[in-house]
C-alpha atoms as a PDB file:
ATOM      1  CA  UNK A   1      21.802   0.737  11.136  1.00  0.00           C
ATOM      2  CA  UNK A   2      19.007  -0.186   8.206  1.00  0.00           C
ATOM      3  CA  UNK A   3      15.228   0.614   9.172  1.00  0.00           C
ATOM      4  CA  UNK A   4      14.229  -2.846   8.405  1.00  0.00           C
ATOM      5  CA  UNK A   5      10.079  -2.187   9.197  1.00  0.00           C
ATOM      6  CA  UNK A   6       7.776  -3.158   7.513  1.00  0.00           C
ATOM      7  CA  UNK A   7       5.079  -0.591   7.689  1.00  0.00           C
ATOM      8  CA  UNK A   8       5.177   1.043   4.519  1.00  0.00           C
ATOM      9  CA  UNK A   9       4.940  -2.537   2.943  1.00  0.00           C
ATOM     10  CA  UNK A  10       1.888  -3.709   4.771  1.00  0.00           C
ATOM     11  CA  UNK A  11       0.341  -0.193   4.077  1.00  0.00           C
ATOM     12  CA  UNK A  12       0.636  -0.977   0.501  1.00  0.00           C
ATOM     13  CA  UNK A  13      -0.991  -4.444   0.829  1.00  0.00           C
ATOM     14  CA  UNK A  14      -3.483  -2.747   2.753  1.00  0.00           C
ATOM     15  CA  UNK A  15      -4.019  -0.293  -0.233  1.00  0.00           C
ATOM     16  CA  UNK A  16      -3.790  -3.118  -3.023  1.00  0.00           C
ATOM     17  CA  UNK A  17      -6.526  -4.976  -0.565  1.00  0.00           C
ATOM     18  CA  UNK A  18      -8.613  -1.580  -0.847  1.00  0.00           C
ATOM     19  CA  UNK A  19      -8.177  -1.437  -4.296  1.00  0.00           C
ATOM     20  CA  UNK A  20      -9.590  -4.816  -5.426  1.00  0.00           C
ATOM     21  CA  UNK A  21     -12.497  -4.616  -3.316  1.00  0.00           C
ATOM     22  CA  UNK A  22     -13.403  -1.474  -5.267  1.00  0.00           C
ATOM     23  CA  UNK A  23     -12.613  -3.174  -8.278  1.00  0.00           C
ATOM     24  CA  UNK A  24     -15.132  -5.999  -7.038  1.00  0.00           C
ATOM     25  CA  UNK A  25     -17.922  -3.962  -6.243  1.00  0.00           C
ATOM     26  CA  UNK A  26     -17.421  -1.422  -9.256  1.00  0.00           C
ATOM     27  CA  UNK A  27     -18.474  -4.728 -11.696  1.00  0.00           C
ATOM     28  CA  UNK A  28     -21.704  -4.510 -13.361  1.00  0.00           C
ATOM     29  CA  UNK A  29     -22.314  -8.043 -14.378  1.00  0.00           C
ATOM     30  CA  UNK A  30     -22.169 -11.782 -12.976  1.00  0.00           C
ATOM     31  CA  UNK A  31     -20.103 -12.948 -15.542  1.00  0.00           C
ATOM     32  CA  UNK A  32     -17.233 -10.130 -14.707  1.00  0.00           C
ATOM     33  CA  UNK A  33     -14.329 -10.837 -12.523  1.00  0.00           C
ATOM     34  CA  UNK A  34     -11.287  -9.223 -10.476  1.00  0.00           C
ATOM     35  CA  UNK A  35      -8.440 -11.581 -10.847  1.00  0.00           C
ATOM     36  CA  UNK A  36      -4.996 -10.659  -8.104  1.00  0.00           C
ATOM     37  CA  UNK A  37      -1.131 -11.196  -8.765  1.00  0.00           C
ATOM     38  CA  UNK A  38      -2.292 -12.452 -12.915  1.00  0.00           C
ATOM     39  CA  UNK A  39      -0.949 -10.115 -15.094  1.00  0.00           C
ATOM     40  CA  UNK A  40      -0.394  -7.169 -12.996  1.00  0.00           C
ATOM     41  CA  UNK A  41      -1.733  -6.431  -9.248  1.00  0.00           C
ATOM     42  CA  UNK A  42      -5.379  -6.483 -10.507  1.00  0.00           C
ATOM     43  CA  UNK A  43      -6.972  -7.780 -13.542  1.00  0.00           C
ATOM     44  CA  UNK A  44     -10.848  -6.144 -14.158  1.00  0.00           C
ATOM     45  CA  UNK A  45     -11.987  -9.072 -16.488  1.00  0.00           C
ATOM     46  CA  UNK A  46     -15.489  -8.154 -18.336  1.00  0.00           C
ATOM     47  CA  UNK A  47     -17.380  -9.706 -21.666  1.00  0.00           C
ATOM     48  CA  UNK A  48     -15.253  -7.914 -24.241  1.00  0.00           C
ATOM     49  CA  UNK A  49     -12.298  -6.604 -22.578  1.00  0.00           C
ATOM     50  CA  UNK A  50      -9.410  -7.041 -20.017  1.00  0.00           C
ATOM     51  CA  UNK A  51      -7.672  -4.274 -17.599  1.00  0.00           C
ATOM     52  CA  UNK A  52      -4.589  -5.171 -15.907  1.00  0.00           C
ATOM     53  CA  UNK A  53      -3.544  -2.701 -12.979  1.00  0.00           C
ATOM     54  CA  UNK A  54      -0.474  -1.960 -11.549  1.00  0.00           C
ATOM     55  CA  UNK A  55      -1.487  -1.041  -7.872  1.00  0.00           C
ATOM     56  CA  UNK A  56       1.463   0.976  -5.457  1.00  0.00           C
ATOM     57  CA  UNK A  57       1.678   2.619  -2.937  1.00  0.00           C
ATOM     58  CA  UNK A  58       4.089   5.062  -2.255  1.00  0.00           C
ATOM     59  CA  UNK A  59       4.281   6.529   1.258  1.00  0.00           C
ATOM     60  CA  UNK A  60       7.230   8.557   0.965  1.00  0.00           C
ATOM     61  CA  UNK A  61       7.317   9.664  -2.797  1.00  0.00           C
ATOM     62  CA  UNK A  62       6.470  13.236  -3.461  1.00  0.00           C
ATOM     63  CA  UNK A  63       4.906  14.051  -6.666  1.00  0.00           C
ATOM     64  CA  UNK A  64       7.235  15.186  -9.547  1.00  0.00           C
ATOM     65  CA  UNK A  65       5.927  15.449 -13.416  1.00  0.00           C
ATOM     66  CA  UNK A  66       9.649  15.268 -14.843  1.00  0.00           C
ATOM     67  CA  UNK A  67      10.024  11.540 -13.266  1.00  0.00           C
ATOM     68  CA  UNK A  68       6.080  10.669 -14.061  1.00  0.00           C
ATOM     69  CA  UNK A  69       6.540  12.292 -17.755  1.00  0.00           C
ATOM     70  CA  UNK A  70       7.901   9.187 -19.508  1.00  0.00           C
ATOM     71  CA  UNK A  71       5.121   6.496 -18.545  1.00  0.00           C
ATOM     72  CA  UNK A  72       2.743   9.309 -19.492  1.00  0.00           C
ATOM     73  CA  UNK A  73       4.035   9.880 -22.962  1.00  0.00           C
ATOM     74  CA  UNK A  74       3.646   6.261 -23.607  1.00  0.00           C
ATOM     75  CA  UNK A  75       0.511   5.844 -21.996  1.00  0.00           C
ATOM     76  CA  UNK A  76      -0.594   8.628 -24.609  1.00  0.00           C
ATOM     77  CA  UNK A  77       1.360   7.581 -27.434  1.00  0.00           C
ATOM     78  CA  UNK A  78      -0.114   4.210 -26.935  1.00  0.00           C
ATOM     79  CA  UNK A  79      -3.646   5.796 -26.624  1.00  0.00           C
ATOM     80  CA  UNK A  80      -3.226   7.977 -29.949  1.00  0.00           C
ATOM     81  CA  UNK A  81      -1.848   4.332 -31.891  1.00  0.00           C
ATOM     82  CA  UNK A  82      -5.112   2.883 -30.525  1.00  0.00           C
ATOM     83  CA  UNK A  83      -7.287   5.675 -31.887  1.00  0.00           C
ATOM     84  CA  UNK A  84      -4.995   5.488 -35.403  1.00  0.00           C
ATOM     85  CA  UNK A  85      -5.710   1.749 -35.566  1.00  0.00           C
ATOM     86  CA  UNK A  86      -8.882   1.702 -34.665  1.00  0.00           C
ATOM     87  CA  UNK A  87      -8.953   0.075 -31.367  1.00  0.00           C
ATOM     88  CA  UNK A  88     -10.235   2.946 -28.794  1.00  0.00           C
END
């Protein structure tokens, strides 16, 4: 029979929840926002830039660099174009 709780899945609405009030509180000005479900989970809006954030939570996912290592080459490829073009 499939385990059809929902435990894990409030747990990570409980963490997104967590999340965005840090986001909240961790702005510096009045004119900077925290936007949720725009682009990604969480959206740090401030006067020259925007942040989207992917938020999960993953209760039963042990950490393992092999399966993290592509989204981390791209994340520093992407990085390294940035600093080529100009942009970081």
């Amino acid at each position: 029979m499939t385990d059809r709780s929902a435990v894990s899945t409030i747990r990570g609405y409980f963490y997104q929840f967590d999340h965005s009030i840090l986001s909240i509180l961790d702005l510096v000005e009045a004119k900077e926002s925290v936007s949720i479900e725009c682009i990604e989970d969480i959206d740090v809006r401030t006067a020259t830039d925007t942040t989207a954030v992917q938020c999960k939570y993953y209760e039963k996912t042990e950490y393992n660099h092999s399966v993290i290592k592509p989204a981390i080459i791209f994340m520093l490829s992407h990085f390294k174009e940035g600093l080529t073009d100009g942009q970081a």
